[in-house]
Protein backbone atom coordinates (compact mmCIF):
# COMPACT_ATOMS: atom_id res chain seq x y z
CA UNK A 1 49.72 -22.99 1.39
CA UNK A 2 46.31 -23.34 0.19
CA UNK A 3 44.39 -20.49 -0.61
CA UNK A 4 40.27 -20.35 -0.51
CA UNK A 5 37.42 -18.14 -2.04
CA UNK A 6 34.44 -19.27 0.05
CA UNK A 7 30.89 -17.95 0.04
CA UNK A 8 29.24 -19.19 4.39
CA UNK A 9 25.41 -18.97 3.26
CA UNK A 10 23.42 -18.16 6.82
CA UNK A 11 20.07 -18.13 8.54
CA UNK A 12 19.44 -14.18 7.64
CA UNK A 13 19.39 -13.32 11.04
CA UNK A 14 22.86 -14.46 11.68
CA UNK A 15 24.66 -13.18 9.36
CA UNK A 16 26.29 -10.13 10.90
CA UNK A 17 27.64 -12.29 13.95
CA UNK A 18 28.99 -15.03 11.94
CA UNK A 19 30.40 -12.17 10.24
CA UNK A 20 31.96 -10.52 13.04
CA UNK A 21 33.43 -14.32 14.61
CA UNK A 22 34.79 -15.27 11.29
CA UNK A 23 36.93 -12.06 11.03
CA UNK A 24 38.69 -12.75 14.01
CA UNK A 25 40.24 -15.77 12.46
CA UNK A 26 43.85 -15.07 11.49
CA UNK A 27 43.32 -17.56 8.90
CA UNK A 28 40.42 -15.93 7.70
CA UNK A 29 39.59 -12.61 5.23
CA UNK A 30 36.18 -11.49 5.47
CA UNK A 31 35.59 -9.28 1.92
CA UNK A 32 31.91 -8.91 1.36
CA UNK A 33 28.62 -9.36 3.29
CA UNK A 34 25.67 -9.48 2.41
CA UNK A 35 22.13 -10.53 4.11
CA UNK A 36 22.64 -14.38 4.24
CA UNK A 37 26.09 -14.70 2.73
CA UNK A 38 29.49 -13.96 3.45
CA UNK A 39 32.33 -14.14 0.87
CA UNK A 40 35.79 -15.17 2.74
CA UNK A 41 39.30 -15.93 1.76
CA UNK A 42 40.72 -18.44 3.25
CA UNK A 43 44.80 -18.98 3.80
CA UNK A 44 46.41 -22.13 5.60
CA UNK A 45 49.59 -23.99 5.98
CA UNK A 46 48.55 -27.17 4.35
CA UNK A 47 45.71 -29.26 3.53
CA UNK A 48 44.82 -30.69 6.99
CA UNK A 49 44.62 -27.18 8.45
CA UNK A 50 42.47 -26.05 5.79
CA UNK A 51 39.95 -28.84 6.40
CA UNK A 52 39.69 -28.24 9.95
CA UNK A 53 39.03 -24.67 8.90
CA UNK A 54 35.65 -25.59 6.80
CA UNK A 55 34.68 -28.16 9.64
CA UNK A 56 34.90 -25.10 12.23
CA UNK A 57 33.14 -23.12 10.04
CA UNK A 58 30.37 -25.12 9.15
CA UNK A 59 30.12 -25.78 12.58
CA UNK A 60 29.28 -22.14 13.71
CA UNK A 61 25.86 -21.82 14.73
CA UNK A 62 23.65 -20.34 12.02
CA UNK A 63 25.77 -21.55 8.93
CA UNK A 64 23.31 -23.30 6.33
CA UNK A 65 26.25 -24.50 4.09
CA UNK A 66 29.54 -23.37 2.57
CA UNK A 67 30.66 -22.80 -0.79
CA UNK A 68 33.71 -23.44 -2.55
CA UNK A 69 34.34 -20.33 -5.13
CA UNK A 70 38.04 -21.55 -5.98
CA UNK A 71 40.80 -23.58 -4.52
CA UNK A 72 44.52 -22.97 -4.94
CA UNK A 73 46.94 -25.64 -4.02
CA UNK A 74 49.65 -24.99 -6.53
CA UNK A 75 52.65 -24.72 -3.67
CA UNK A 76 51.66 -28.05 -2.00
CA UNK A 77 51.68 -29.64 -5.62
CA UNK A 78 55.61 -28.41 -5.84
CA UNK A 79 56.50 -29.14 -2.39
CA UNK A 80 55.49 -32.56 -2.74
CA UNK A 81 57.28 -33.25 -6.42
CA UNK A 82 60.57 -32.07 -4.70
CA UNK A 83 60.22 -34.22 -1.73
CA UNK A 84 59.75 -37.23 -4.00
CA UNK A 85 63.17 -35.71 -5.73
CA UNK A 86 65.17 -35.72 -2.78
């Protein structure tokens, strides 16, 4: 289940209603805002999930760019070694 600490940089006068529309993602944690950024956690079920994730919210009107604060994959990594075991 990958896990993401994301900072959405947005036009200034945005940034409370991307804000507000990101936290009603059940994927998505919104913990700190700020005029023109937005630091979220993000939680999925797997990779492909979590990509479509960023592409929806880079897509969001008002969203200049997104950065990636940290990435953890470590579950996926095991999940695939014991597949390959079995």
């Amino acid at each position: 289940m990958p896990i993401s600490s994301l900072i959405v940089r947005t036009a200034e006068d945005r940034t409370e209603a991307i804000s507000a529309e990101l936290a009603t993602h059940p994927a998505i944690e919104v913990s700190h805002v700020t005029t023109g950024s937005i630091a979220i956690v993000t939680e999925t079920p797997d990779d492909d999930v979590d990509k479509h994730l960023w592409k929806q919210i880079e897509a969001i009107h008002g969203v200049n760019f997104v950065e990636l604060i940290y990435h953890n994959f470590e579950d996926l990594e095991g999940a695939e070694h014991e597949n390959k075991q079995t």
